[in-house]
PDB file of N, CA and C in Angstrom:
ATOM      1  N   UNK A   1       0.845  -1.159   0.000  1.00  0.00           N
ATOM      2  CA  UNK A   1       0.000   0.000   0.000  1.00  0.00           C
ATOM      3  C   UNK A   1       0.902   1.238   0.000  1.00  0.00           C
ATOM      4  N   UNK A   2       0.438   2.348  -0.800  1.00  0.00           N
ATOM      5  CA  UNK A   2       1.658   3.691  -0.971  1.00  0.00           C
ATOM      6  C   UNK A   2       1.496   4.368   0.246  1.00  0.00           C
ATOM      7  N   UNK A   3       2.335   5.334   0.628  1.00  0.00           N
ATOM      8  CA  UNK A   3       2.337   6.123   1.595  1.00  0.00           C
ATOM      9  C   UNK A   3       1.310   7.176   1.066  1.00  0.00           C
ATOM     10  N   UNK A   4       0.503   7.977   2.133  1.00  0.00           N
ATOM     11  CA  UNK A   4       0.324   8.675   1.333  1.00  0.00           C
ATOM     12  C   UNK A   4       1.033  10.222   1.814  1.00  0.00           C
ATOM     13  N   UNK A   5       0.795  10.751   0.602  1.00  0.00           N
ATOM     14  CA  UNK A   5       1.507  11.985   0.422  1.00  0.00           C
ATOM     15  C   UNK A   5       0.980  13.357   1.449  1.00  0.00           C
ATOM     16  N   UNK A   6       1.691  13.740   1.650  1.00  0.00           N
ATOM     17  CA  UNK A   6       1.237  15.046   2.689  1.00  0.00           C
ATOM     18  C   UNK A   6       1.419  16.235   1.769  1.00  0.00           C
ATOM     19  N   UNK A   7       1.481  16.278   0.736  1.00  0.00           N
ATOM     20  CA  UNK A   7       1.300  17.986  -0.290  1.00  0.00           C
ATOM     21  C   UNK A   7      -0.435  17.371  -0.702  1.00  0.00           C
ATOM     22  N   UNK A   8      -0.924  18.901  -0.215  1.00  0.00           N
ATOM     23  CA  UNK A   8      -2.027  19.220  -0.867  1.00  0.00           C
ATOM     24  C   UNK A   8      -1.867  18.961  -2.375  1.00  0.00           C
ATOM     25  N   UNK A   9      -2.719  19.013  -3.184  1.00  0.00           N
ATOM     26  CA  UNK A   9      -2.911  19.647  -4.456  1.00  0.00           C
ATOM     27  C   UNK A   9      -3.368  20.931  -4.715  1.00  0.00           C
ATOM     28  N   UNK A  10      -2.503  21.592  -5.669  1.00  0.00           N
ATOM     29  CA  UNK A  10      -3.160  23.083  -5.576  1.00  0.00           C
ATOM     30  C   UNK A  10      -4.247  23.064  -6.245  1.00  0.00           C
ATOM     31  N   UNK A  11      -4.853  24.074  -5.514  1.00  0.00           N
ATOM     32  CA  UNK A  11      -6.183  24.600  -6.020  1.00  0.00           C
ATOM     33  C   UNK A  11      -5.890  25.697  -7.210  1.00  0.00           C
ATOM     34  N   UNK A  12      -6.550  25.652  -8.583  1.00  0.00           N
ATOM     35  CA  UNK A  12      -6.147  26.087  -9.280  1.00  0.00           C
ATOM     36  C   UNK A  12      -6.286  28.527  -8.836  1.00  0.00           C
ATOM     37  N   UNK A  13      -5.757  28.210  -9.388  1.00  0.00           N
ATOM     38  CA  UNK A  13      -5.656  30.192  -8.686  1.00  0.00           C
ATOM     39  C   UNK A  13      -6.361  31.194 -10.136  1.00  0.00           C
ATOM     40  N   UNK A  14      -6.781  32.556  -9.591  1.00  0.00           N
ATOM     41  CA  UNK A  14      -7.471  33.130 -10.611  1.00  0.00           C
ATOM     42  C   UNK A  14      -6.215  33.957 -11.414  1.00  0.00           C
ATOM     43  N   UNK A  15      -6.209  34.163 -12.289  1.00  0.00           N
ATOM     44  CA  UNK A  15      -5.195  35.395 -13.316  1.00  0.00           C
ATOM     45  C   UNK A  15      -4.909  36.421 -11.798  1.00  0.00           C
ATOM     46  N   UNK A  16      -3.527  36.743 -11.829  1.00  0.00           N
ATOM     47  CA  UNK A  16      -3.195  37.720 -11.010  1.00  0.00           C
ATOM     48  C   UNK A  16      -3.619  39.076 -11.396  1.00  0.00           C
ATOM     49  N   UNK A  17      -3.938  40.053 -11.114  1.00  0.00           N
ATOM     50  CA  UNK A  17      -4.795  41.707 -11.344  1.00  0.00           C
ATOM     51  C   UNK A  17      -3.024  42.317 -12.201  1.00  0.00           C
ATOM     52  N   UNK A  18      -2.728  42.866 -12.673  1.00  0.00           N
ATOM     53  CA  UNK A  18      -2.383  43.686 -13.103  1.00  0.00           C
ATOM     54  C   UNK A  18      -1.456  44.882 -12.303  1.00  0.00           C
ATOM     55  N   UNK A  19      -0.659  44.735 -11.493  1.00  0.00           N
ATOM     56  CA  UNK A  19      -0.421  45.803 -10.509  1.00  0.00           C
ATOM     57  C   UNK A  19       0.465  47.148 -11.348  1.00  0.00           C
ATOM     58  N   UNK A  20       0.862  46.764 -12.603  1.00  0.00           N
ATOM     59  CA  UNK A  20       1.278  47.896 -13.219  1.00  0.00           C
ATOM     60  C   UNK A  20       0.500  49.027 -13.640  1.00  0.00           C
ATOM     61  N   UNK A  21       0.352  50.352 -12.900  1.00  0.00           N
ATOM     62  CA  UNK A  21      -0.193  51.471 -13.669  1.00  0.00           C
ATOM     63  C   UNK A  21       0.307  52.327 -15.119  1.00  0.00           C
ATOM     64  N   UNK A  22      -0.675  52.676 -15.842  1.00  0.00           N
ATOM     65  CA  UNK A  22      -0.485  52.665 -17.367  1.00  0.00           C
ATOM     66  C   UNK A  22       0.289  53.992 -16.896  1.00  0.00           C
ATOM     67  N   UNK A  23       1.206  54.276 -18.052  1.00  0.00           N
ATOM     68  CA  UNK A  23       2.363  55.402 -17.686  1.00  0.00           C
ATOM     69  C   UNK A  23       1.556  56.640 -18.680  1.00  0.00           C
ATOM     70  N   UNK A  24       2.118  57.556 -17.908  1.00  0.00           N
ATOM     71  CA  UNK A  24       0.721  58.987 -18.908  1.00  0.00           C
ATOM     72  C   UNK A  24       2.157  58.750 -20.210  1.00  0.00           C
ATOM     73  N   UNK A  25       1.423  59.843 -21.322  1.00  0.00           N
ATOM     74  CA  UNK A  25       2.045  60.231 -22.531  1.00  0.00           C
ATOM     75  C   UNK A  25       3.287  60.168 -22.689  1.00  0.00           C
ATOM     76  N   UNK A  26       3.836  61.404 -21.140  1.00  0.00           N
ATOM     77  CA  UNK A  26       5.307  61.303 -21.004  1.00  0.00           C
ATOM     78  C   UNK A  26       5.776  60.855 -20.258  1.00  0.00           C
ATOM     79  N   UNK A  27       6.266  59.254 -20.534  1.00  0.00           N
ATOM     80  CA  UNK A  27       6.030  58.402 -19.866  1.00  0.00           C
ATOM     81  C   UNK A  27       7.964  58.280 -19.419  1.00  0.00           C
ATOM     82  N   UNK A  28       8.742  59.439 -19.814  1.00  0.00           N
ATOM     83  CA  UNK A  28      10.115  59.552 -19.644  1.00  0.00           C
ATOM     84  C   UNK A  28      10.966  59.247 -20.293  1.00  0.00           C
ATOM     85  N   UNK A  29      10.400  58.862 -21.589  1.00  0.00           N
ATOM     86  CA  UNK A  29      11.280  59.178 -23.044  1.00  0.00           C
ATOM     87  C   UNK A  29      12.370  60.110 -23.113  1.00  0.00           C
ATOM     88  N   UNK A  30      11.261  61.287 -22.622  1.00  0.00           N
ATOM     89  CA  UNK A  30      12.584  62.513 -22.883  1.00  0.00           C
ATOM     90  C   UNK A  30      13.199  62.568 -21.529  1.00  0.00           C
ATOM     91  N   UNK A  31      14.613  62.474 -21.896  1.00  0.00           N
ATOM     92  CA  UNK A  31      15.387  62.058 -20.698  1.00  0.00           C
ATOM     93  C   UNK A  31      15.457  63.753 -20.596  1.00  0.00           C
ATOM     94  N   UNK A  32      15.468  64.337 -19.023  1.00  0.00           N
ATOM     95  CA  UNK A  32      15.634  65.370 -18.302  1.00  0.00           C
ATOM     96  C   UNK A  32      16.979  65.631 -17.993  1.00  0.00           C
ATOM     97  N   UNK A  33      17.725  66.333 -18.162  1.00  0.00           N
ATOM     98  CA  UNK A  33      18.756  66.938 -18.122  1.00  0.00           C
ATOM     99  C   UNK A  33      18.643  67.711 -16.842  1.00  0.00           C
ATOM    100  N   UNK A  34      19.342  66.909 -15.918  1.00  0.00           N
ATOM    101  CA  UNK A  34      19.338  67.918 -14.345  1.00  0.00           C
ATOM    102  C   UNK A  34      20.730  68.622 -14.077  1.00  0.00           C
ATOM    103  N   UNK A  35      20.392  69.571 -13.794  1.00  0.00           N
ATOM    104  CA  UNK A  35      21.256  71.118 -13.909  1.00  0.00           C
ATOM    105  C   UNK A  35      22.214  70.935 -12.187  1.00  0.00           C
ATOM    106  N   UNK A  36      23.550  70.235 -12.468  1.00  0.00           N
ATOM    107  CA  UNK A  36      24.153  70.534 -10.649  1.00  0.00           C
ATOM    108  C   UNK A  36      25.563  71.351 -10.630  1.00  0.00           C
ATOM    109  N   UNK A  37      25.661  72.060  -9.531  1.00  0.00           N
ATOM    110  CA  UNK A  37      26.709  72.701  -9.254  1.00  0.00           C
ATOM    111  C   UNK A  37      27.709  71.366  -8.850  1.00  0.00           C
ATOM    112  N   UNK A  38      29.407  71.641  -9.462  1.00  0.00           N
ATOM    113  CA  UNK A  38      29.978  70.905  -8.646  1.00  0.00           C
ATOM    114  C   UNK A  38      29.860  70.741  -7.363  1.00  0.00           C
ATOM    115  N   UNK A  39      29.798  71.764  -6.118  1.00  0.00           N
ATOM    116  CA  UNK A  39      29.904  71.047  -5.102  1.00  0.00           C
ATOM    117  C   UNK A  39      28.317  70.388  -4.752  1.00  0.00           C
ATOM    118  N   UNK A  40      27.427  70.083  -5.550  1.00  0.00           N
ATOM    119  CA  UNK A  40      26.387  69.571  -5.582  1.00  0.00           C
ATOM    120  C   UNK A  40      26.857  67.857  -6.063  1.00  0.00           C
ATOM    121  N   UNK A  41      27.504  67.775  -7.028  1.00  0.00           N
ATOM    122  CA  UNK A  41      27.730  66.709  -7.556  1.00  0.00           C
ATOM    123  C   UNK A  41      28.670  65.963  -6.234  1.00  0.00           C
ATOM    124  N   UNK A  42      29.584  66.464  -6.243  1.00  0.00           N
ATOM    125  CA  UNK A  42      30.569  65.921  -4.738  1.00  0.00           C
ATOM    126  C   UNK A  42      30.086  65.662  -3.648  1.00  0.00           C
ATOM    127  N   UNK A  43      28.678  65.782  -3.492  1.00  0.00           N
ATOM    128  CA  UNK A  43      28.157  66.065  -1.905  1.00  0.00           C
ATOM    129  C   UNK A  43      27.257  64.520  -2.921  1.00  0.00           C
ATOM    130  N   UNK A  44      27.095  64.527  -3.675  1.00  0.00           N
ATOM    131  CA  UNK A  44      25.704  62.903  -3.854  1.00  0.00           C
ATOM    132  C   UNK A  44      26.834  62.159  -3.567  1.00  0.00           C
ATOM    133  N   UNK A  45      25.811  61.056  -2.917  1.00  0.00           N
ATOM    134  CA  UNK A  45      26.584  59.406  -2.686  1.00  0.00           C
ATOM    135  C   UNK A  45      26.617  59.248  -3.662  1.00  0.00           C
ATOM    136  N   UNK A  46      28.240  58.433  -3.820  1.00  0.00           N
ATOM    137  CA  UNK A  46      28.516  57.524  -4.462  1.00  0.00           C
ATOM    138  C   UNK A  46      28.223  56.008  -5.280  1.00  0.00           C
ATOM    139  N   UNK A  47      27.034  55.828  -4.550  1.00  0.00           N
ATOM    140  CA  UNK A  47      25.519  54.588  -4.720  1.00  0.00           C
ATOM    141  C   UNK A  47      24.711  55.650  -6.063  1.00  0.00           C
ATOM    142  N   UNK A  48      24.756  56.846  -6.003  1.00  0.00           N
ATOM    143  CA  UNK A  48      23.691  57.631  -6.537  1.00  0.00           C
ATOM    144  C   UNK A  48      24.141  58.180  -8.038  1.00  0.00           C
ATOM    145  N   UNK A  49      25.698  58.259  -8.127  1.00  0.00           N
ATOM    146  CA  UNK A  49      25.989  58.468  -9.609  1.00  0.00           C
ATOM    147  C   UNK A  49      27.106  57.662 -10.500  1.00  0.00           C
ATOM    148  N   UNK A  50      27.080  57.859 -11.516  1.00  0.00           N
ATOM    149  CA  UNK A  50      27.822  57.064 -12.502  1.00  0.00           C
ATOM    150  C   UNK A  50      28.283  57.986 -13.761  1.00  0.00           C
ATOM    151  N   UNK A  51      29.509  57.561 -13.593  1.00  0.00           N
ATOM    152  CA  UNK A  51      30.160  58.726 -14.609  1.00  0.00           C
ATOM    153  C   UNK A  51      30.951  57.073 -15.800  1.00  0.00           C
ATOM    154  N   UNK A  52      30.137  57.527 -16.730  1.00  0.00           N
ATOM    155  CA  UNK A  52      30.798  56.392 -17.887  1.00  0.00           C
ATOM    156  C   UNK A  52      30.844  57.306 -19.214  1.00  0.00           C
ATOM    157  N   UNK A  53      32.250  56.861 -19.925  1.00  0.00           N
ATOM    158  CA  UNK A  53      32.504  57.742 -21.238  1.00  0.00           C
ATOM    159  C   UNK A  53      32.540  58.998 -21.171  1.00  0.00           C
ATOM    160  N   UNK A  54      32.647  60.266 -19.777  1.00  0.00           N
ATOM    161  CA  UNK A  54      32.750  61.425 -19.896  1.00  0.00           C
ATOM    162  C   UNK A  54      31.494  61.997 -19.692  1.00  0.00           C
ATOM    163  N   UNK A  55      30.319  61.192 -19.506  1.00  0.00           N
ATOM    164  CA  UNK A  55      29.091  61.817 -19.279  1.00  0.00           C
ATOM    165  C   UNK A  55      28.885  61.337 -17.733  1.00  0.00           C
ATOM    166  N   UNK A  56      27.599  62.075 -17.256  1.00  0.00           N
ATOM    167  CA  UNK A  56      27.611  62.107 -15.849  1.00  0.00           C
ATOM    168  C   UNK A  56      26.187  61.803 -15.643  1.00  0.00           C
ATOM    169  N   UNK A  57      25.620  60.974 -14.712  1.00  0.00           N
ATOM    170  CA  UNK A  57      24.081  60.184 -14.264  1.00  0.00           C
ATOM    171  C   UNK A  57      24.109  60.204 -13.270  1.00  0.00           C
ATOM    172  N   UNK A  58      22.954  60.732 -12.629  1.00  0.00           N
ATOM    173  CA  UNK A  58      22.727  60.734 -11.406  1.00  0.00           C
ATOM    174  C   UNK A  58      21.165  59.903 -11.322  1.00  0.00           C
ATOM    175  N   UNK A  59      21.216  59.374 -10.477  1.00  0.00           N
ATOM    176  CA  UNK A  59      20.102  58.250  -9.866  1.00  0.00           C
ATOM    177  C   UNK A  59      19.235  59.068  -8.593  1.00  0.00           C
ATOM    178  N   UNK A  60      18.041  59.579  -8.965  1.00  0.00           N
ATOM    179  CA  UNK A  60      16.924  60.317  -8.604  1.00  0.00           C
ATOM    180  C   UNK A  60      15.184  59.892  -8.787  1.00  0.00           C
ATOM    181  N   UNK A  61      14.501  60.378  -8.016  1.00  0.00           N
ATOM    182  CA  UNK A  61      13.116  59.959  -7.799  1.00  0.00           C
ATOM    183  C   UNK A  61      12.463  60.367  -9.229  1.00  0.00           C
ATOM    184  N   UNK A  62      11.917  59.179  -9.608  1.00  0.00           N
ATOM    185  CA  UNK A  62      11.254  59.668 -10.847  1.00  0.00           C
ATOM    186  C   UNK A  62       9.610  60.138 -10.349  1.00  0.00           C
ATOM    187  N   UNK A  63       8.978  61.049 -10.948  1.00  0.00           N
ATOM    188  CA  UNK A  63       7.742  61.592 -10.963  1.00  0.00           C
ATOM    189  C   UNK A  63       6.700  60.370 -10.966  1.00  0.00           C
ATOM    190  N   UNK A  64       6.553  59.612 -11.533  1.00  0.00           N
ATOM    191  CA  UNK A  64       5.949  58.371 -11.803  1.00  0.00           C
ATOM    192  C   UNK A  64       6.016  57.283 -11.106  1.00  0.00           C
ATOM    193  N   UNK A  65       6.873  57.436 -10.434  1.00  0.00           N
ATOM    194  CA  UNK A  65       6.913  56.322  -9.229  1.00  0.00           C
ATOM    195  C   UNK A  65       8.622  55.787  -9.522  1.00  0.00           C
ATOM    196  N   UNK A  66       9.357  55.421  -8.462  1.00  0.00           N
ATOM    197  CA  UNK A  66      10.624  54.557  -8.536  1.00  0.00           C
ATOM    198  C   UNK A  66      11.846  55.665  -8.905  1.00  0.00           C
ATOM    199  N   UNK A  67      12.801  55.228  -9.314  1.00  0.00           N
ATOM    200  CA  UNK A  67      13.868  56.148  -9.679  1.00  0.00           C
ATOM    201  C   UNK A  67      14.218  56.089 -11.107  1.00  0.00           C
ATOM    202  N   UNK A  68      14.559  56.916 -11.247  1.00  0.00           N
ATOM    203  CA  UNK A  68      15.132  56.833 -12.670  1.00  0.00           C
ATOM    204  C   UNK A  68      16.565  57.403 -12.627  1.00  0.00           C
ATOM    205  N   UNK A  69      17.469  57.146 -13.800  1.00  0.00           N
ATOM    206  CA  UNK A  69      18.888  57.480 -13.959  1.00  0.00           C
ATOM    207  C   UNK A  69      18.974  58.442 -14.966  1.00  0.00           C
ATOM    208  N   UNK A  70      19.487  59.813 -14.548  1.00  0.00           N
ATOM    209  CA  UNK A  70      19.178  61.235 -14.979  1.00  0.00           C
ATOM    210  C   UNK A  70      20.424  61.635 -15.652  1.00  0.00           C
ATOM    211  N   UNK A  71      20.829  62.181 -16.793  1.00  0.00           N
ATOM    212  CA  UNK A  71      21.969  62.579 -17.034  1.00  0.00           C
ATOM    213  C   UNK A  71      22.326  63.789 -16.279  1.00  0.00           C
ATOM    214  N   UNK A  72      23.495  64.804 -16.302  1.00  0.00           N
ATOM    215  CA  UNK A  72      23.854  65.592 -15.147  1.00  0.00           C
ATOM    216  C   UNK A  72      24.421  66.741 -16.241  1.00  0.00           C
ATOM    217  N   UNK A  73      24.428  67.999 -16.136  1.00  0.00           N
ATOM    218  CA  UNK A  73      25.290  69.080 -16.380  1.00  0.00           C
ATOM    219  C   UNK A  73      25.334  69.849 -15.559  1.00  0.00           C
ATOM    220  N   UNK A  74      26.679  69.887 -15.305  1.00  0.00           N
ATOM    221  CA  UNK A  74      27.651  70.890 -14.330  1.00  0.00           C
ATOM    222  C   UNK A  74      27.552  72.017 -14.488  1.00  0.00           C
ATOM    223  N   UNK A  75      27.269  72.994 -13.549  1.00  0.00           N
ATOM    224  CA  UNK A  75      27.135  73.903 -13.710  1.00  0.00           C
ATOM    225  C   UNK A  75      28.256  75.089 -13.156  1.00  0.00           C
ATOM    226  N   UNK A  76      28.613  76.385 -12.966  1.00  0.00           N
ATOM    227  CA  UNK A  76      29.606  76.768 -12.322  1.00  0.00           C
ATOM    228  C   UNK A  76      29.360  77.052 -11.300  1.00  0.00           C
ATOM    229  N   UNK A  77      28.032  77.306 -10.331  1.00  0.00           N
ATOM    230  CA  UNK A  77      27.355  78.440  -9.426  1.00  0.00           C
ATOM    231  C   UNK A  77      27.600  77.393  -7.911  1.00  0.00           C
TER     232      UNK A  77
END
């Protein structure tokens, strides 16, 4: 005689809802160009920017929810 098994069988489950909200028009295509003073740039953590090929990204709250990775121009002020 088999043992019997101690796993349930799953019960089949409904389609999960959708938790992504639809993104408006400008949905951040156009990448934003954020305006920093050097000692602005020197003062962000190091977690927060990335300098690759001579250009400069900074990692900031996007409007839409989450963060997004922002390009940077230096400014003199």
């Amino acid at each position: 005689m088999p043992a019997p098994t101690r796993q349930n069988p799953r019960a089949e489950q409904p389609a999960a809802a959708s938790t992504r909200l639809p993104l408006p028009p400008s949905d951040g295509r156009k990448t934003q160009t954020q305006s920093m003073s050097r000692a602005q740039w020197d003062a962000t953590p190091a977690d927060y920017k990335l300098t690759k090929g001579g250009a400069r990204y900074v990692l900031q709250a996007n409007p839409n929810g989450g963060v997004g990775l922002y390009p940077v121009s230096l400014t003199e002020a």
